[in-house]
N, C-alpha and C. Protein backbone atom coordinates (compact mmCIF):
# COMPACT_ATOMS: atom_id res chain seq x y z
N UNK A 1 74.47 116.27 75.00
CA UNK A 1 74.48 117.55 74.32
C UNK A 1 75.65 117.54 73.33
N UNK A 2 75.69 118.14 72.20
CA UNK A 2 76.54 117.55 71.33
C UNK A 2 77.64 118.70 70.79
N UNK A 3 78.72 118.62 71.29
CA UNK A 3 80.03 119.45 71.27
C UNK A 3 79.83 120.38 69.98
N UNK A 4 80.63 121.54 70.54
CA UNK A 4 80.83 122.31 69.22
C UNK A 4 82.32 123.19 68.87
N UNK A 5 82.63 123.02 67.94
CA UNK A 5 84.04 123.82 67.86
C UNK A 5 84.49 125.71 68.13
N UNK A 6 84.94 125.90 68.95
CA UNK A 6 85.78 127.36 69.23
C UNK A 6 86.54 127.55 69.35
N UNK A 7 87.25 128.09 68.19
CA UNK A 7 88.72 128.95 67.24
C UNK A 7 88.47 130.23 67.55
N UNK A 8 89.93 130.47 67.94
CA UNK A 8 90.27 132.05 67.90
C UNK A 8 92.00 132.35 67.98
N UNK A 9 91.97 132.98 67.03
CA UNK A 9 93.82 133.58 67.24
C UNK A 9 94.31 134.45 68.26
N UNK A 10 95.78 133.59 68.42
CA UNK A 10 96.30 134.40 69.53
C UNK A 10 97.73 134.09 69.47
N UNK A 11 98.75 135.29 69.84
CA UNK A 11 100.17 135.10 69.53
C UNK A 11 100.73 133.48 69.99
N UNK A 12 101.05 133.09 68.73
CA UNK A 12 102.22 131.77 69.78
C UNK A 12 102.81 131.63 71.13
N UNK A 13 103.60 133.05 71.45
CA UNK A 13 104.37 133.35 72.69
C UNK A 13 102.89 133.22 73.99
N UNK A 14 102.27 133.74 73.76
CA UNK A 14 101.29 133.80 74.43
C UNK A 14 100.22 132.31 74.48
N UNK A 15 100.22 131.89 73.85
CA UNK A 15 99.55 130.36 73.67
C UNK A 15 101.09 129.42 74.50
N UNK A 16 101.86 129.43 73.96
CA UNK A 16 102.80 129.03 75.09
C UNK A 16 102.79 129.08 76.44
N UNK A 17 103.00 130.44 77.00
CA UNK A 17 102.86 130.71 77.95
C UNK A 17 101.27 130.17 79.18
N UNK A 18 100.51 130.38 78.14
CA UNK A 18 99.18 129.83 78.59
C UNK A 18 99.05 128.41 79.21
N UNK A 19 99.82 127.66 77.73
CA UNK A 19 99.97 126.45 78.16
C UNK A 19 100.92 125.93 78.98
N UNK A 20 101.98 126.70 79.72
CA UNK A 20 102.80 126.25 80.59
C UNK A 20 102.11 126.77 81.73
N UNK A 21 101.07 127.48 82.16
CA UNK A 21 100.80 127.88 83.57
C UNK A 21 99.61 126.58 83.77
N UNK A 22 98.99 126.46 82.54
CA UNK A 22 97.87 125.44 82.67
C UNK A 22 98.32 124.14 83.17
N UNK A 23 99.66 123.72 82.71
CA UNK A 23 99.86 122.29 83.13
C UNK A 23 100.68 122.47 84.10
N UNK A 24 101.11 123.70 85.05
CA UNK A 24 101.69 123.78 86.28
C UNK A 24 100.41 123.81 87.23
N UNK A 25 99.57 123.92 86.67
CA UNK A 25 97.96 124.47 87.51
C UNK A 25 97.60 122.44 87.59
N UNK A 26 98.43 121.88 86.92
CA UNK A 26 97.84 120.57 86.57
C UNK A 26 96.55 120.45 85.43
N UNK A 27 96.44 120.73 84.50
CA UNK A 27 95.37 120.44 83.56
C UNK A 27 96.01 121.15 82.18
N UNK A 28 95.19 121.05 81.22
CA UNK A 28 95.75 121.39 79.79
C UNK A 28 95.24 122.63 79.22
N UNK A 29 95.55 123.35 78.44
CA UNK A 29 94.59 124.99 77.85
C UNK A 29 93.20 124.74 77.21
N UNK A 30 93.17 123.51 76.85
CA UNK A 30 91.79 122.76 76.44
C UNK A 30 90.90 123.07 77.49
N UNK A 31 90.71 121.78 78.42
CA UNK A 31 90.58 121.62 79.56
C UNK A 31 90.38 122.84 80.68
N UNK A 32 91.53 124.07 80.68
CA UNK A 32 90.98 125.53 80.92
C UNK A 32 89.88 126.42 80.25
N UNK A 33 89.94 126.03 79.00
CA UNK A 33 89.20 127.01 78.17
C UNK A 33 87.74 126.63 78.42
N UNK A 34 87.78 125.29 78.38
CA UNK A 34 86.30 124.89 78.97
C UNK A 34 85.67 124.77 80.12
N UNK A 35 86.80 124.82 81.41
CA UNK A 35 86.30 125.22 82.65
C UNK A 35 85.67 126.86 82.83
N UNK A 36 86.54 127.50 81.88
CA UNK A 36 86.27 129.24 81.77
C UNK A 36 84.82 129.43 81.65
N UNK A 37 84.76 128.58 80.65
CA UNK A 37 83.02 128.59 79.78
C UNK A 37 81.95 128.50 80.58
N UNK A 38 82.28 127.13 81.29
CA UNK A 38 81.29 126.40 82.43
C UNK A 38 81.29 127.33 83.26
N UNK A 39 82.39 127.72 83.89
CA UNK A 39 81.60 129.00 85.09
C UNK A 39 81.21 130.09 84.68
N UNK A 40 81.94 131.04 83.52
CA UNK A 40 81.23 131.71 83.02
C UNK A 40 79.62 131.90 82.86
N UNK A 41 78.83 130.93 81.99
CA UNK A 41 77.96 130.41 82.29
C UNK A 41 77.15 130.29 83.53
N UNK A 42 77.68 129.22 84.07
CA UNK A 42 76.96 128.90 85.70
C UNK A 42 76.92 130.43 86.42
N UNK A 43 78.15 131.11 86.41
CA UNK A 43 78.16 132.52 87.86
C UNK A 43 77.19 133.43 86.26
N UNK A 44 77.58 133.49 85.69
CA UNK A 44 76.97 135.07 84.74
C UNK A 44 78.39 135.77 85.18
N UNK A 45 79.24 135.68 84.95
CA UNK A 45 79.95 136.50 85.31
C UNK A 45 81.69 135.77 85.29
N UNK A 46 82.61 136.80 85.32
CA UNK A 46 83.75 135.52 85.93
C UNK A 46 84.41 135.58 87.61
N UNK A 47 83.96 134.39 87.60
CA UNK A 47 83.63 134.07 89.20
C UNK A 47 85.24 133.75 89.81
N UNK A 48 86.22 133.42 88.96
CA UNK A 48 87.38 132.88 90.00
C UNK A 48 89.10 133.90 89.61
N UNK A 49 89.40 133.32 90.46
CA UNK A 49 90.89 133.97 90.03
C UNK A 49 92.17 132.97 90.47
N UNK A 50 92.53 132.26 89.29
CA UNK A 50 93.82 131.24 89.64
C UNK A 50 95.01 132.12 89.15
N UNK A 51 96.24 131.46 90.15
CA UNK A 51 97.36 132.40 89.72
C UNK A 51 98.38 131.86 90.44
N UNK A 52 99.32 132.02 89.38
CA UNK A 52 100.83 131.17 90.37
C UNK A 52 101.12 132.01 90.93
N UNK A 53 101.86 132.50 92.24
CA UNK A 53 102.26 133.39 92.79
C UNK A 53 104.38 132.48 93.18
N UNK A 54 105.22 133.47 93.37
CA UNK A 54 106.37 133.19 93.73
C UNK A 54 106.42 132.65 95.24
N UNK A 55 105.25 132.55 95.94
CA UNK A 55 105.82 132.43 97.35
C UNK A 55 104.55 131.48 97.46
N UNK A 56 103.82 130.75 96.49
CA UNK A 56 103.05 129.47 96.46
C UNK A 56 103.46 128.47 97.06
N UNK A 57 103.18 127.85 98.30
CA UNK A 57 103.73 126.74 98.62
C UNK A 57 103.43 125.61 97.88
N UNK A 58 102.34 125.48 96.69
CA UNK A 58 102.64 124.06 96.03
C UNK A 58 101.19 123.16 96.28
N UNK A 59 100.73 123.75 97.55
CA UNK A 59 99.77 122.60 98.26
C UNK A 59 98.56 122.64 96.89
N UNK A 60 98.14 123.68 96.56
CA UNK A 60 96.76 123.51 95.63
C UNK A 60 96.92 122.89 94.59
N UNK A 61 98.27 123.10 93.97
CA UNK A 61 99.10 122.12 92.57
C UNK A 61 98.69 120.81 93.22
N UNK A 62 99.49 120.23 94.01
CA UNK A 62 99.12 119.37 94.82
C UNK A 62 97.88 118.27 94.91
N UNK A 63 97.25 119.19 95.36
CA UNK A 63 95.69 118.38 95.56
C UNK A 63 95.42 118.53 94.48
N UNK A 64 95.42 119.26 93.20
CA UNK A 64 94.73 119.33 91.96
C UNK A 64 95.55 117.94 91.18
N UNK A 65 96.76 117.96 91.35
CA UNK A 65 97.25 116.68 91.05
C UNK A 65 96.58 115.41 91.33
N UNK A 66 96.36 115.60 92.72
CA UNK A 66 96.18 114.29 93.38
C UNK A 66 94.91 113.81 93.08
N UNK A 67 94.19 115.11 93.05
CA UNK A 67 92.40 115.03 92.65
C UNK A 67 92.36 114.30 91.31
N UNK A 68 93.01 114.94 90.26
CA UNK A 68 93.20 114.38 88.81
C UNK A 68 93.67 112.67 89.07
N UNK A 69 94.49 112.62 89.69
CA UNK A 69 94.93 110.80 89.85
C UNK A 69 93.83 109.96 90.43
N UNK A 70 93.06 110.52 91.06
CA UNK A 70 92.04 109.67 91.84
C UNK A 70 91.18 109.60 91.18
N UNK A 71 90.54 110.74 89.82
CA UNK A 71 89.29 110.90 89.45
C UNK A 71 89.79 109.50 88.04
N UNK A 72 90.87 109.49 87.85
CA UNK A 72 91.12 108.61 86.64
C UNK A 72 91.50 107.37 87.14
N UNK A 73 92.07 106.92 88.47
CA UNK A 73 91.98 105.87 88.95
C UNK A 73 90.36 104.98 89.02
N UNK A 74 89.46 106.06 89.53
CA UNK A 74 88.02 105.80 89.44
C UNK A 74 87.16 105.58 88.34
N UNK A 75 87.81 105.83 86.93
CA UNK A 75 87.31 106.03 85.45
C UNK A 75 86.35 107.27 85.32
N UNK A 76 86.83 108.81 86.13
CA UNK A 76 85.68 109.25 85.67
C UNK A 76 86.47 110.82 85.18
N UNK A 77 87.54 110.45 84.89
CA UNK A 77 88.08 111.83 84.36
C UNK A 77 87.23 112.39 83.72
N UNK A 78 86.86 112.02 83.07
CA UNK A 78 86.40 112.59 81.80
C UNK A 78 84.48 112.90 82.44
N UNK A 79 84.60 113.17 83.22
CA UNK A 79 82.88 112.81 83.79
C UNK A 79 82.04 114.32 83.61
N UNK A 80 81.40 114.61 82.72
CA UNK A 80 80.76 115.83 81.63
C UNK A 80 80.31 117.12 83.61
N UNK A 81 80.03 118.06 83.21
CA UNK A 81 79.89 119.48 83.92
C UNK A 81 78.55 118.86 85.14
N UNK A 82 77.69 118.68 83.91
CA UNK A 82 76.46 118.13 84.40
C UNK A 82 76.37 116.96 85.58
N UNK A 83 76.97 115.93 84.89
CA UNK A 83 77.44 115.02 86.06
C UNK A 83 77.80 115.08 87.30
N UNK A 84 78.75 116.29 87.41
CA UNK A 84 79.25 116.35 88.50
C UNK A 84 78.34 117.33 89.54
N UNK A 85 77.38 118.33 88.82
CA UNK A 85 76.69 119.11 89.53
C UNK A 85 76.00 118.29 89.92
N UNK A 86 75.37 117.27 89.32
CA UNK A 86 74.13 116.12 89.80
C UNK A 86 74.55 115.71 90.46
N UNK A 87 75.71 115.16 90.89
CA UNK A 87 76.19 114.35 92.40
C UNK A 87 76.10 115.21 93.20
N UNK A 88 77.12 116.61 93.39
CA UNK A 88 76.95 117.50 93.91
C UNK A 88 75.97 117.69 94.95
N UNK A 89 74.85 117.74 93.91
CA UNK A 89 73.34 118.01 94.36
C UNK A 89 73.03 116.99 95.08
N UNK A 90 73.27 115.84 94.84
CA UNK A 90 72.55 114.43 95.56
C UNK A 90 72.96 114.46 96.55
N UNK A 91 74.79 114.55 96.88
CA UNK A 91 74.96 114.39 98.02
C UNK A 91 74.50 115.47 98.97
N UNK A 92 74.28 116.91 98.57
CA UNK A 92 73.39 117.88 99.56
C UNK A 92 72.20 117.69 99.68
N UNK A 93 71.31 117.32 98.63
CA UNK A 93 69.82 116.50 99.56
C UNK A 93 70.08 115.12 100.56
N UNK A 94 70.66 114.90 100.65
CA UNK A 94 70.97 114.03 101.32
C UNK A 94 71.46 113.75 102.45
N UNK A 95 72.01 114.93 102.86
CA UNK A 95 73.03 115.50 103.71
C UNK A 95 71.68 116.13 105.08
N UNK A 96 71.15 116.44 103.82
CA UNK A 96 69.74 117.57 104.45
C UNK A 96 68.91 116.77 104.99
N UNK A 97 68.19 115.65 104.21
CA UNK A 97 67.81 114.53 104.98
C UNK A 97 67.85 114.14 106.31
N UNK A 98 69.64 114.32 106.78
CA UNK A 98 69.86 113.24 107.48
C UNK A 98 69.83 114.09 108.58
């Protein structure tokens, strides 16, 4: 399916800020903006709520870290929305199968 570009203005201070919670979340404002989309999309609606909190112990940073190191150790960082629902899916028919 073949990418398309989305621009929109927004204060610097605030694009900053964006981008420092995104790469404490582990990922980039890119990379957010297009996860937004995808569930958007998928729920009809917006389905999640991420948020640093002061009394976060760290663990979900964590595994989102660790998840990111493993998925690029494996070559599949980059592995499109679709992809991953299709495994998803395989491994639950499969599961069902058994």
């Amino acid at each position: 399916m073949p990418n398309t570009l989305i621009q929109f203005r927004t204060d610097e201070k605030s694009r900053q800020n964006a981008t420092r919670v995104c790469e404490q979340l582990g990922f980039d404002l890119p990379t957010y903006l297009r996860i937004c989309i995808a569930r958007l999309n998928q729920e009809n609606g917006i389905p999640f709520n991420m948020k640093l909190t002061k009394d976060s112990s760290g663990d979900a940073l964590a595994a989102m870290k660790k998840a990111s190191r493993i998925a690029k150790t494996n070559g599949i960082a980059d592995l499109p929305l679709e992809d991953i629902n299709a495994e998803i899916a395989a491994v639950r028919a499969n599961t069902r199968q058994e």
